[in-house]
C-alpha atoms as a PDB file:
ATOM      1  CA  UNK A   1       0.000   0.000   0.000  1.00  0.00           C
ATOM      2  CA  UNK A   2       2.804   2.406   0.900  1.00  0.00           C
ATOM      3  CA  UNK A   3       4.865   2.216   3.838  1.00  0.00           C
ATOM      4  CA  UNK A   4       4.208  -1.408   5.467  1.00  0.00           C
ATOM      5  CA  UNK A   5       7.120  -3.666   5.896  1.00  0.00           C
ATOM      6  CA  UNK A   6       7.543  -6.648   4.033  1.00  0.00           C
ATOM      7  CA  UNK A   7       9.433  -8.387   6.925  1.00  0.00           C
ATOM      8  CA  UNK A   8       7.988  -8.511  10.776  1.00  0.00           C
ATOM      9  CA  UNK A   9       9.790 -10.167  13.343  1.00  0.00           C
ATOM     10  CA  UNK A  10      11.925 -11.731  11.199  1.00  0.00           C
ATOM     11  CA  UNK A  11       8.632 -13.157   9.184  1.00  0.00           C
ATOM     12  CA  UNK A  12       7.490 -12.356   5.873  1.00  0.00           C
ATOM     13  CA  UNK A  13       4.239 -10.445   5.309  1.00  0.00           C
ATOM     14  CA  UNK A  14       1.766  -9.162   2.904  1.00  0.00           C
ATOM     15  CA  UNK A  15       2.036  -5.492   3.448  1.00  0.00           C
ATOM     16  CA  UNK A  16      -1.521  -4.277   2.048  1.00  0.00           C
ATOM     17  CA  UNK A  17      -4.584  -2.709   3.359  1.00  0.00           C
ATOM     18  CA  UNK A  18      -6.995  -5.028   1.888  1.00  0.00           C
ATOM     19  CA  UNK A  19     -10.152  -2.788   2.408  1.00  0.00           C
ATOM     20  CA  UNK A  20      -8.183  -0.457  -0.688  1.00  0.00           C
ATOM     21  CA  UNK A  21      -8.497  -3.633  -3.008  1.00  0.00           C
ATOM     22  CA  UNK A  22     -12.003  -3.991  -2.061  1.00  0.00           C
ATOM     23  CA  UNK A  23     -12.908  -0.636  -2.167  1.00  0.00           C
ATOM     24  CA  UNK A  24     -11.876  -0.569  -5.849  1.00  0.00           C
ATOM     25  CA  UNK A  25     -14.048  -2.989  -7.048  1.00  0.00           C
ATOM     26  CA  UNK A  26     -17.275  -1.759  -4.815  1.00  0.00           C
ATOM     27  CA  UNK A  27     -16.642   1.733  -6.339  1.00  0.00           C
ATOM     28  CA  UNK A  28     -16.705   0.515  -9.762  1.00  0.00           C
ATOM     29  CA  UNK A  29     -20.009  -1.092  -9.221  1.00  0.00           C
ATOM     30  CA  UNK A  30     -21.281   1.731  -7.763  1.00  0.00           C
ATOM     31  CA  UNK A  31     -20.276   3.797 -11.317  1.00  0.00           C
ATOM     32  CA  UNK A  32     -22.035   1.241 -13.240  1.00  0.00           C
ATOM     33  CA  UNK A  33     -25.263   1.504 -11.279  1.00  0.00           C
ATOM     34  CA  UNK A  34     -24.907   5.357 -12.076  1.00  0.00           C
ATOM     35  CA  UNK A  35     -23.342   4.953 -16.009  1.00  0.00           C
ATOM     36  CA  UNK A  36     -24.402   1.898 -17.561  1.00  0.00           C
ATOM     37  CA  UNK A  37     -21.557   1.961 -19.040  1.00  0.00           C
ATOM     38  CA  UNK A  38     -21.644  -1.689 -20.605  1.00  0.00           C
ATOM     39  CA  UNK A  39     -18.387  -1.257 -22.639  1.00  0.00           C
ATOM     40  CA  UNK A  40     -16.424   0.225 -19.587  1.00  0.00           C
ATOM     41  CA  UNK A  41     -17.320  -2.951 -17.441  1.00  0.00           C
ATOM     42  CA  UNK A  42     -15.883  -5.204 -20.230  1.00  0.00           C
ATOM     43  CA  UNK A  43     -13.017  -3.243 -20.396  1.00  0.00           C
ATOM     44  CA  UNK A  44     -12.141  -3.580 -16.740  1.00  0.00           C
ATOM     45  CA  UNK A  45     -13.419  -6.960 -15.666  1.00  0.00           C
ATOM     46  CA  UNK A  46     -10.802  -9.231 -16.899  1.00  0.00           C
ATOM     47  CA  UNK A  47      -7.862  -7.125 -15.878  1.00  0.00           C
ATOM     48  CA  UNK A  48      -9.101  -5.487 -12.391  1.00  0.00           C
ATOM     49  CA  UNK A  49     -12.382  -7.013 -11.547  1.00  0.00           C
ATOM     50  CA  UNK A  50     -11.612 -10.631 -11.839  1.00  0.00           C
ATOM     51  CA  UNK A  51      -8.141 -10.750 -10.565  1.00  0.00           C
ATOM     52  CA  UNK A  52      -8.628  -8.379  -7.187  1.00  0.00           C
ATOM     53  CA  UNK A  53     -11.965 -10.881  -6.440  1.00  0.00           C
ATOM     54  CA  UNK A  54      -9.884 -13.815  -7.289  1.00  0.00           C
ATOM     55  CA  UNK A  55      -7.227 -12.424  -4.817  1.00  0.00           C
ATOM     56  CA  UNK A  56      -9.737 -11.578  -2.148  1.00  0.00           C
ATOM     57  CA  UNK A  57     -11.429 -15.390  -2.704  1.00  0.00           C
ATOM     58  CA  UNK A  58      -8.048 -16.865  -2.297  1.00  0.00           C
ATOM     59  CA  UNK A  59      -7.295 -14.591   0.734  1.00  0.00           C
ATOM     60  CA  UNK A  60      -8.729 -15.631   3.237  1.00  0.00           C
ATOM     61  CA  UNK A  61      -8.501 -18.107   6.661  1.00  0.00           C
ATOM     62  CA  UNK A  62      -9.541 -21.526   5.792  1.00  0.00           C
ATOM     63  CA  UNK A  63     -11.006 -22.231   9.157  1.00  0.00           C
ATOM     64  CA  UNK A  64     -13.163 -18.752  10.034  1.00  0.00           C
ATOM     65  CA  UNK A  65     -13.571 -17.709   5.847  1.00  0.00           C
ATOM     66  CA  UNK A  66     -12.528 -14.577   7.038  1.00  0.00           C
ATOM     67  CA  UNK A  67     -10.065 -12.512   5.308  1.00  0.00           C
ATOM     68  CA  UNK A  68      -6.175 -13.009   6.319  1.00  0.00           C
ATOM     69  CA  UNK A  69      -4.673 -10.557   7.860  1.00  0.00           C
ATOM     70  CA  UNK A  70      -3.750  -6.854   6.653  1.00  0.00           C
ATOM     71  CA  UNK A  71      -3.322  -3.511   7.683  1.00  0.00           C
ATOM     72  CA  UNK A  72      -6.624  -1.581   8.454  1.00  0.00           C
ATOM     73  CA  UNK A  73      -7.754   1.953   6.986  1.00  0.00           C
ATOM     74  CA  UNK A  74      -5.894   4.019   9.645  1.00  0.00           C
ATOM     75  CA  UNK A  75      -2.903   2.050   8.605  1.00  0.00           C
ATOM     76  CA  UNK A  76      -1.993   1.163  12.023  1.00  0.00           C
ATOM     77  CA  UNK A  77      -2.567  -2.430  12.857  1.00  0.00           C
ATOM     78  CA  UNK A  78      -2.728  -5.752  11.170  1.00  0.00           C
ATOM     79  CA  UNK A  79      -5.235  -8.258  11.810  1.00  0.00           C
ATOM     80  CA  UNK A  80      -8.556  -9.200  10.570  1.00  0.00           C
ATOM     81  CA  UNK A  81     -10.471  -5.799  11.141  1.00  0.00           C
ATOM     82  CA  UNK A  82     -13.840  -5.994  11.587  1.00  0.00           C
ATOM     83  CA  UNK A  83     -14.145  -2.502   8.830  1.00  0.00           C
ATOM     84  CA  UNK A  84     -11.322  -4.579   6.288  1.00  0.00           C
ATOM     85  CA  UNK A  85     -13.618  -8.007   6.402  1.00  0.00           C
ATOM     86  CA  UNK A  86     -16.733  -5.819   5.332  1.00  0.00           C
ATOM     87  CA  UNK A  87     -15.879  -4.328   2.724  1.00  0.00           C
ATOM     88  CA  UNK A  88     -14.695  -7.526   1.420  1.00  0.00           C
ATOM     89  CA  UNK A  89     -17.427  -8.478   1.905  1.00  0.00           C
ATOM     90  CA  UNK A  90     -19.213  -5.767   0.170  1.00  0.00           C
ATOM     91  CA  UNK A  91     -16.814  -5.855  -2.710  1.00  0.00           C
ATOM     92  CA  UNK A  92     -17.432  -9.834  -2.863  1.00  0.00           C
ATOM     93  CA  UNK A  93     -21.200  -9.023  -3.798  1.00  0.00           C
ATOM     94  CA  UNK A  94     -20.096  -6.569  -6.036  1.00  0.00           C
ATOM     95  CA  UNK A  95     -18.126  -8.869  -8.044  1.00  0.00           C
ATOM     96  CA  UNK A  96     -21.053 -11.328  -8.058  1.00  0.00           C
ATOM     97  CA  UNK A  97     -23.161  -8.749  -9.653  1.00  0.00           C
ATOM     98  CA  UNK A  98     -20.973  -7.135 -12.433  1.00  0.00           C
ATOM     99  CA  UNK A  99     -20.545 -11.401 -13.038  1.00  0.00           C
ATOM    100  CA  UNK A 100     -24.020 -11.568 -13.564  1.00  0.00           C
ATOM    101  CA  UNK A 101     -24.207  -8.570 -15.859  1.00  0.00           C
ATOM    102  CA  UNK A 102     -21.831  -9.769 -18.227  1.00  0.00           C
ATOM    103  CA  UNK A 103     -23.714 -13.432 -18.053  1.00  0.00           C
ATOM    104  CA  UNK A 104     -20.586 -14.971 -15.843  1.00  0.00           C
ATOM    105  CA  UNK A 105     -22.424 -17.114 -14.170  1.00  0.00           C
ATOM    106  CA  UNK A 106     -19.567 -19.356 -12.415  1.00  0.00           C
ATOM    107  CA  UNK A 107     -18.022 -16.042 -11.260  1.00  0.00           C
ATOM    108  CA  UNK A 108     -21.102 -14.857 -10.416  1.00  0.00           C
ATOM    109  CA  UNK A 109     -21.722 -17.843  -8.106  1.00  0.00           C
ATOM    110  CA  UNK A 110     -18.698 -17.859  -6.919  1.00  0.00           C
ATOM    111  CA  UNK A 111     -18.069 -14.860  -5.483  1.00  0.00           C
ATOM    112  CA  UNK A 112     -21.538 -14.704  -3.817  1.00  0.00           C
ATOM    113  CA  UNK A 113     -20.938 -18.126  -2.107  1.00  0.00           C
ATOM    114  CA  UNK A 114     -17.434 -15.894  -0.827  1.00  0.00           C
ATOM    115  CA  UNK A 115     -19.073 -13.247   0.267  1.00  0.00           C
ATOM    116  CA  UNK A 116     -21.615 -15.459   2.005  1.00  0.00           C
ATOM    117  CA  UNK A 117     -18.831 -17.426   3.942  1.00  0.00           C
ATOM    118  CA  UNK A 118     -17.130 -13.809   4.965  1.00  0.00           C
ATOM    119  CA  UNK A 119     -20.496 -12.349   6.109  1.00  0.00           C
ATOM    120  CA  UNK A 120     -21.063 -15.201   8.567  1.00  0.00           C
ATOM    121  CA  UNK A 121     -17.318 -15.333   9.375  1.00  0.00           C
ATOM    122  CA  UNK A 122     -18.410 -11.958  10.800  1.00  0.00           C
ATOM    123  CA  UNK A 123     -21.149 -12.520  12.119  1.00  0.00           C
ATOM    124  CA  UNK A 124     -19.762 -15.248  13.843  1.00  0.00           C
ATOM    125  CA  UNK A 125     -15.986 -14.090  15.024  1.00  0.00           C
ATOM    126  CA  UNK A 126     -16.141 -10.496  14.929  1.00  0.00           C
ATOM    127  CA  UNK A 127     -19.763  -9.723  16.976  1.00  0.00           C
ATOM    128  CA  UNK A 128     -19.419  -9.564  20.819  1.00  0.00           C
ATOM    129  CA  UNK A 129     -22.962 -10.171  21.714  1.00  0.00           C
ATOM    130  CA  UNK A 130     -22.440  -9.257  25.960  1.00  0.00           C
ATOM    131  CA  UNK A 131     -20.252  -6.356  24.789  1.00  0.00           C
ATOM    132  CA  UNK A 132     -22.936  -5.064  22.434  1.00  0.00           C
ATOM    133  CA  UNK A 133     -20.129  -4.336  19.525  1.00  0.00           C
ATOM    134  CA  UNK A 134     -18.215  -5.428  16.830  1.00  0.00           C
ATOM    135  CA  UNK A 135     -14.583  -5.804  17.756  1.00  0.00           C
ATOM    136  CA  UNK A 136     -11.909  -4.038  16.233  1.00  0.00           C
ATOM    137  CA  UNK A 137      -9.862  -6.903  15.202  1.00  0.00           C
ATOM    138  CA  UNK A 138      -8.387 -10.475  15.119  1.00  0.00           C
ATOM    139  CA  UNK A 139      -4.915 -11.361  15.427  1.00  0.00           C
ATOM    140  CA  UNK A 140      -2.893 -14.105  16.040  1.00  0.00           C
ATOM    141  CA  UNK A 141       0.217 -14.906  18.043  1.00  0.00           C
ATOM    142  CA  UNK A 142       2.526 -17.951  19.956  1.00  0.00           C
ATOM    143  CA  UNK A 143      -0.738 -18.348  21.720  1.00  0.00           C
ATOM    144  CA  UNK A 144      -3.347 -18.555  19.172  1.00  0.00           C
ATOM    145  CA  UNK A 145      -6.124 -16.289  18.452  1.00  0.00           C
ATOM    146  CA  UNK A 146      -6.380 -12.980  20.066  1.00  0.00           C
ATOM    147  CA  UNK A 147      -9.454 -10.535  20.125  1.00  0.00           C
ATOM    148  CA  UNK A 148      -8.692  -6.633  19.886  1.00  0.00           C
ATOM    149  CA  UNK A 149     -12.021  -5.126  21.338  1.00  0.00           C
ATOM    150  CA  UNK A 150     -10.861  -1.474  21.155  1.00  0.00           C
ATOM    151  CA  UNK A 151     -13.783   0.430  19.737  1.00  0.00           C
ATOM    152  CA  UNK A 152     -13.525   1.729  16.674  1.00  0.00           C
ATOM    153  CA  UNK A 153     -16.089   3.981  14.918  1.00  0.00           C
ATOM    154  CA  UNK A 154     -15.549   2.429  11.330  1.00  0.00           C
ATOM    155  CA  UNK A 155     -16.499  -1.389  12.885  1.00  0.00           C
ATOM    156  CA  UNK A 156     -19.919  -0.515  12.912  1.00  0.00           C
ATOM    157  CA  UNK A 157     -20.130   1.465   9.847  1.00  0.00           C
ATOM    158  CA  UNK A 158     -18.273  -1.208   7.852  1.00  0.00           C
ATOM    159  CA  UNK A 159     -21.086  -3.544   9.204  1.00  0.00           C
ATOM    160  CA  UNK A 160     -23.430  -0.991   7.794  1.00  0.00           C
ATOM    161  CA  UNK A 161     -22.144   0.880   5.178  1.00  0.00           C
ATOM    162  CA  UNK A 162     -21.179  -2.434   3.444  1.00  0.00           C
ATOM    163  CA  UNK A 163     -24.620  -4.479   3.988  1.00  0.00           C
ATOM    164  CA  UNK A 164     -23.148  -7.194   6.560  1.00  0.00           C
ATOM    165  CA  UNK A 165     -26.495  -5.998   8.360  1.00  0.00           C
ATOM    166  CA  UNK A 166     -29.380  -4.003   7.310  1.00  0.00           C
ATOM    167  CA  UNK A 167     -29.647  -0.874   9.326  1.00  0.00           C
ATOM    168  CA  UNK A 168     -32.827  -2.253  11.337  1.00  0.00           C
ATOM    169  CA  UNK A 169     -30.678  -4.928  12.655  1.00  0.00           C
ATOM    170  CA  UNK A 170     -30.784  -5.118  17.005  1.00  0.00           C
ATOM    171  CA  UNK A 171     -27.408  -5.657  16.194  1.00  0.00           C
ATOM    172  CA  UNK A 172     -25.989  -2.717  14.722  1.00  0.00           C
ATOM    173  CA  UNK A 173     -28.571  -0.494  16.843  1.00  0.00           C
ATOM    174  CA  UNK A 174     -26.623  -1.716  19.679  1.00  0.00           C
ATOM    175  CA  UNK A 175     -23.351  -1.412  18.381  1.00  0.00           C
ATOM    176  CA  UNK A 176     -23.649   2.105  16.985  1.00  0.00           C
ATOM    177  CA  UNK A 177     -25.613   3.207  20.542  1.00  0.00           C
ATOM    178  CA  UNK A 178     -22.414   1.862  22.371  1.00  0.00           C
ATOM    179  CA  UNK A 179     -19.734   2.999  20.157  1.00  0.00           C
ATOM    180  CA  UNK A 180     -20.851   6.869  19.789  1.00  0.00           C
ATOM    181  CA  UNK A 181     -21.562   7.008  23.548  1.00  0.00           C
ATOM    182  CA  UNK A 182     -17.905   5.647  24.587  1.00  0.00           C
ATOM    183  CA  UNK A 183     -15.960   7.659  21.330  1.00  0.00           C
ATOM    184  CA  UNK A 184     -18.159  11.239  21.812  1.00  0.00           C
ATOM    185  CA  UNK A 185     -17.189  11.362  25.644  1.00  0.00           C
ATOM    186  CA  UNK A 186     -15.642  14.306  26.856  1.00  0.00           C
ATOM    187  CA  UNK A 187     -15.572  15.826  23.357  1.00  0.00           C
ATOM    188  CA  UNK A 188     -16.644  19.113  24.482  1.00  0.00           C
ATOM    189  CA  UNK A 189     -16.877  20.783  21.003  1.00  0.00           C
ATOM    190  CA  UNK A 190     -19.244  17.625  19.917  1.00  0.00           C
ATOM    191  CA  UNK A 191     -17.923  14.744  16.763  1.00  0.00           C
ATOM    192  CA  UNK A 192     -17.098  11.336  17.194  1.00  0.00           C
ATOM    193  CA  UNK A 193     -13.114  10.134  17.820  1.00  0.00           C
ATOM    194  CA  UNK A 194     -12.026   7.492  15.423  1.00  0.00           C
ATOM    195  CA  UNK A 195     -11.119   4.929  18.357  1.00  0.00           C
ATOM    196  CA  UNK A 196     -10.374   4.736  22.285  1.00  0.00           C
ATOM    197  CA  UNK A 197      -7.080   6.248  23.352  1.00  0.00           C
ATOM    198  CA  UNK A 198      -6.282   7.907  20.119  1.00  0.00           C
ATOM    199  CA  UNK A 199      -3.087   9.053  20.442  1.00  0.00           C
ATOM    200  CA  UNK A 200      -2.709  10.830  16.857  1.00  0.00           C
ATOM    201  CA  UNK A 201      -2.264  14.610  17.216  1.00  0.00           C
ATOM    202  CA  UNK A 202      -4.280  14.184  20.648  1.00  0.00           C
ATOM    203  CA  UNK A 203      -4.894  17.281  22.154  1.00  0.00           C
ATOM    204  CA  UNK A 204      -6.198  15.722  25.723  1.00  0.00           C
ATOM    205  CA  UNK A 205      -6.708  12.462  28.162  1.00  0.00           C
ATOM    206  CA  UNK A 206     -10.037  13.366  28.855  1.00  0.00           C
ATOM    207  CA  UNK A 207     -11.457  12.790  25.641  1.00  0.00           C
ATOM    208  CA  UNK A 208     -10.920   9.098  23.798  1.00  0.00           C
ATOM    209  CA  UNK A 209      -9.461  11.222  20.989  1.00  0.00           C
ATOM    210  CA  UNK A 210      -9.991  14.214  18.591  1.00  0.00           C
ATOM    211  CA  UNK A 211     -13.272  14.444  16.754  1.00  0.00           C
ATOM    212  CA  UNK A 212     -12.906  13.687  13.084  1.00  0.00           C
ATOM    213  CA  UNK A 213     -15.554  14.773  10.577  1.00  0.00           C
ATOM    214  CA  UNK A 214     -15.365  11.537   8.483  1.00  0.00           C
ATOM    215  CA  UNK A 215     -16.695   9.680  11.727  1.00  0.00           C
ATOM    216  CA  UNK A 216     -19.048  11.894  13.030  1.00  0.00           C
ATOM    217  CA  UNK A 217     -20.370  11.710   9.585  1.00  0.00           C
ATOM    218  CA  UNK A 218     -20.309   7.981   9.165  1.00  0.00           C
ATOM    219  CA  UNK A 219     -23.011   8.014  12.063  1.00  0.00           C
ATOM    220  CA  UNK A 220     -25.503  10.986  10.110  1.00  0.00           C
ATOM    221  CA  UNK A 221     -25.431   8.241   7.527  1.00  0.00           C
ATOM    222  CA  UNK A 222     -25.983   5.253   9.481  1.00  0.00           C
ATOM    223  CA  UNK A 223     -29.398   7.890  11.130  1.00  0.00           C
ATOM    224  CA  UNK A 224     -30.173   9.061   7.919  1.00  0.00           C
ATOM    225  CA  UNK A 225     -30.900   5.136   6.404  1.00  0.00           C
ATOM    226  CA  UNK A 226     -32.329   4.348   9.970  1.00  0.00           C
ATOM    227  CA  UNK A 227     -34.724   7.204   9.550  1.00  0.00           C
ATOM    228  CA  UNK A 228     -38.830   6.227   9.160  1.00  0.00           C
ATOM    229  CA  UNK A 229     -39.949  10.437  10.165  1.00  0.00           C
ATOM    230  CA  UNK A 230     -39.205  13.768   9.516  1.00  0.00           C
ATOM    231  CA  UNK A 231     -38.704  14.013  13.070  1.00  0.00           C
ATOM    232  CA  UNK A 232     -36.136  11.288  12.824  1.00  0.00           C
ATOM    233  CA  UNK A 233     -33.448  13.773  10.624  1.00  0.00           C
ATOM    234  CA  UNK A 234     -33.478  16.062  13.555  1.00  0.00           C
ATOM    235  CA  UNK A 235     -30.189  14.802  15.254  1.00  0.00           C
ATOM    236  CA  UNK A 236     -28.572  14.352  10.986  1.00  0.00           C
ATOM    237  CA  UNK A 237     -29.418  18.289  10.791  1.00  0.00           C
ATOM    238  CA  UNK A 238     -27.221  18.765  14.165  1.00  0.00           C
ATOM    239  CA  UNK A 239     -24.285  16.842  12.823  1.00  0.00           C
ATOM    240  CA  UNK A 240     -24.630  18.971   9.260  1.00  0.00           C
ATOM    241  CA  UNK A 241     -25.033  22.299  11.259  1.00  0.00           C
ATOM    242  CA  UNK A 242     -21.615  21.036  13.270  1.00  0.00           C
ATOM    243  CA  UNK A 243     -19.643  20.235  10.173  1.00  0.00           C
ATOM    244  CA  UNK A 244     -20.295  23.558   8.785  1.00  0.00           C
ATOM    245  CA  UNK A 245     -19.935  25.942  12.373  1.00  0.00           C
ATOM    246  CA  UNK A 246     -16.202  24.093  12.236  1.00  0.00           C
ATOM    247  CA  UNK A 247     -15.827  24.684   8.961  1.00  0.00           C
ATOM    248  CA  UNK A 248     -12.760  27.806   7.791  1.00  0.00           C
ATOM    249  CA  UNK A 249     -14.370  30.658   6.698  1.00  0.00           C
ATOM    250  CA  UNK A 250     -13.650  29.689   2.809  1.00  0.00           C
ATOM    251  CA  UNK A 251     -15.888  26.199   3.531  1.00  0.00           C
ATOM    252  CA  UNK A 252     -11.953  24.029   4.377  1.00  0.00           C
ATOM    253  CA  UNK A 253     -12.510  21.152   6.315  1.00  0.00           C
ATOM    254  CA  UNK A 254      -9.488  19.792   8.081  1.00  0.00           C
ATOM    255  CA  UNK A 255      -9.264  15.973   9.127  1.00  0.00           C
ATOM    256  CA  UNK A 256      -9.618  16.148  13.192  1.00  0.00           C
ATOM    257  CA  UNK A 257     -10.052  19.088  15.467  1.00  0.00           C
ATOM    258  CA  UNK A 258      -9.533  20.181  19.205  1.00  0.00           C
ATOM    259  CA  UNK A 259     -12.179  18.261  21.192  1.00  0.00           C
ATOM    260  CA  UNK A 260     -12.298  21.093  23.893  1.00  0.00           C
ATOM    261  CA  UNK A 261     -12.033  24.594  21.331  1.00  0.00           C
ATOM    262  CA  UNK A 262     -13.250  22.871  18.003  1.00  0.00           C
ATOM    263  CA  UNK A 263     -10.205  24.590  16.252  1.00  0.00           C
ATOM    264  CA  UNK A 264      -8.552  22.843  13.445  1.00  0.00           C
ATOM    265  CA  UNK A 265      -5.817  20.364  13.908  1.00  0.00           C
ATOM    266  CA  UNK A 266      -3.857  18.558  11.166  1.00  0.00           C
ATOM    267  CA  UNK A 267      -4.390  18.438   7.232  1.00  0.00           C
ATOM    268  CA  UNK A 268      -6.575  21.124   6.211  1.00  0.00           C
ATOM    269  CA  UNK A 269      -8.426  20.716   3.691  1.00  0.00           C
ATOM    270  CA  UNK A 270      -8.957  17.076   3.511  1.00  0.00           C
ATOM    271  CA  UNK A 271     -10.685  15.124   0.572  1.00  0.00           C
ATOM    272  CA  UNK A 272     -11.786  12.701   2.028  1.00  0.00           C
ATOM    273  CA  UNK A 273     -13.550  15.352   4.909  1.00  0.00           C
ATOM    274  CA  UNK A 274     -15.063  16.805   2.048  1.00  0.00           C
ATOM    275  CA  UNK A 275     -16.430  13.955   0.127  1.00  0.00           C
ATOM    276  CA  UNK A 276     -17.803  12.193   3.469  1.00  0.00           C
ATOM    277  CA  UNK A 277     -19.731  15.731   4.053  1.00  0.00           C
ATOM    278  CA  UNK A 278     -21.237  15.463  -0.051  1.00  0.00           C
ATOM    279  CA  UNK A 279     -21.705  11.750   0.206  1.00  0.00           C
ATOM    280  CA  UNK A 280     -23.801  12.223   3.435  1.00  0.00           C
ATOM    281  CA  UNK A 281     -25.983  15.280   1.980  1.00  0.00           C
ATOM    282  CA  UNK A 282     -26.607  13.386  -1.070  1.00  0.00           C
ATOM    283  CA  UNK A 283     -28.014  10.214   0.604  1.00  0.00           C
ATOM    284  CA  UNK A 284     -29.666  13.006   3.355  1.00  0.00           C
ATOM    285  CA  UNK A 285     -31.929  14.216  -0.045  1.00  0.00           C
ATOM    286  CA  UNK A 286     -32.191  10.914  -1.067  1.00  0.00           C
ATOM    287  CA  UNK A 287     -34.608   9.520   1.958  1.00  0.00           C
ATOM    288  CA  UNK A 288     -35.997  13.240   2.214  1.00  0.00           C
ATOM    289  CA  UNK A 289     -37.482  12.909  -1.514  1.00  0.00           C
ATOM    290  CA  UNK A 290     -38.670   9.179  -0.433  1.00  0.00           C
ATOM    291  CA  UNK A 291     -40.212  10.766   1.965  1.00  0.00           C
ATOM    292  CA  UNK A 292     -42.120  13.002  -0.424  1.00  0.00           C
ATOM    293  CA  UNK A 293     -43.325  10.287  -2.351  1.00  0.00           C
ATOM    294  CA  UNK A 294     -45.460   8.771   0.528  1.00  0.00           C
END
């Protein structure tokens, strides 16, 4: 991916996030839904569709069907991550389904029985039903499996976000409800830290970390598809009005800021701030014009 090692403790190692080779595929399904661009998916299936499923069928733990270990989206840890396995997951289906397009029906069925064995994998390894969450990770040392329950904001959303779980699911109620209450303590200035004890620019011990906009806005998503009212949008119209009263004066959003003043900290501007604020307006008009056609 970039900076991983190749060699740890003297062993050799895969050094990948494997959520970025999912991601790939999952966002080129996404285009299609939008293009229809028939000629485009022929073009890439063979060379990029096909091989990164193929590599993400063959990648995984023959016991738990889970993905093997890489490093996870903050690029801090390897493991199985709870976010990493669904969006294999998600990109698993999404292979399935460009299959079927293109009348691939082995692939197709192939890659839907994978993602079927990761999902309950998940389901099975990764859910801590007394906790109430999804834990952040598997690992494995000398003396065997080990369980990482650190909460981590992008658990639940993977869950979500990549349709391990429908959004009605007890489940991920539970899991988001426990999450946001642990990662938005002592944030005075309001968000959602990434994950407890978050030592990366951390401004303070009495908050689990800095508010980040991506996270806070991973949860107005998660309300938004949850949503059945008007009244229901109330607390997604909070998080919007947040976003934009810690926004620079020419709109910039940075990547974290001060959980006590709100200012600023890090990169500024940000990408991916910016496209996690447009992706969560767009599906925030979305349900509001379903809920004009009832």
């Amino acid at each position: 991916s970039s900076w991983h090692p190749w060699i740890q403790n003297g062993q050799f190692q895969l050094p990948i996030q494997e959520d970025e080779t999912a991601l790939v595929i999952y966002a080129l399904r996404e285009h299609y839904r939008r293009s229809h661009d028939l000629e485009f998916l022929e073009d890439m299936f063979n060379p990029l569709v096909e091989k990164a499923a193929n590599f993400m069928v063959r990648y995984r733990d023959p016991e738990t069907k889970l993905p093997e270990p890489s490093y996870d989206l903050w690029e801090r840890k390897r493991g199985v991550s709870t976010f990493t396995a669904s969006t294999v997951y998600g990109a698993l289906i999404a292979a399935s389904e460009l299959s079927g397009i293109l009348g691939k029906d082995s692939h197709e069925a192939n890659y839907k029985k994978a993602a079927e064995e990761v999902r309950e994998g998940i389901l099975k390894y990764l859910w801590d039903d007394k906790a109430g969450i999804f834990i952040n990770m598997l690992g494995k040392n000398e003396s065997g499996v080990t369980r990482d329950t650190t909460l981590d904001v992008s658990s639940a959303f993977g869950v979500f976000s990549f349709g391990v779980l429908p959004p009605d699911d007890e489940r991920l109620k539970r899991a988001f409800e426990n999450t946001v209450r642990v990662l938005s303590h002592g944030i005075s200035c309001g968000g959602i830290a990434r994950f407890q004890d978050d030592d990366y620019y951390r401004i303070d011990t009495v908050s689990p970390g800095n508010p980040w906009f991506i996270t806070t806005l991973w949860y107005a998503e998660y309300l938004i598809a949850r949503a059945k009212t008007e009244t229901d949008f109330v607390r997604v119209r909070d998080i919007f009005s947040w976003v934009v009263r810690h926004a620079q004066p020419s709109g910039a959003l940075s990547e974290q800021l001060n959980p006590q003043t709100g200012t600023q900290v890090c990169a500024a501007p940000l990408t991916w701030s910016h496209a996690t604020y447009v992706i969560a307006v767009l599906k925030y008009l979305d349900k509001v014009a379903e809920f004009a056609k009832k």
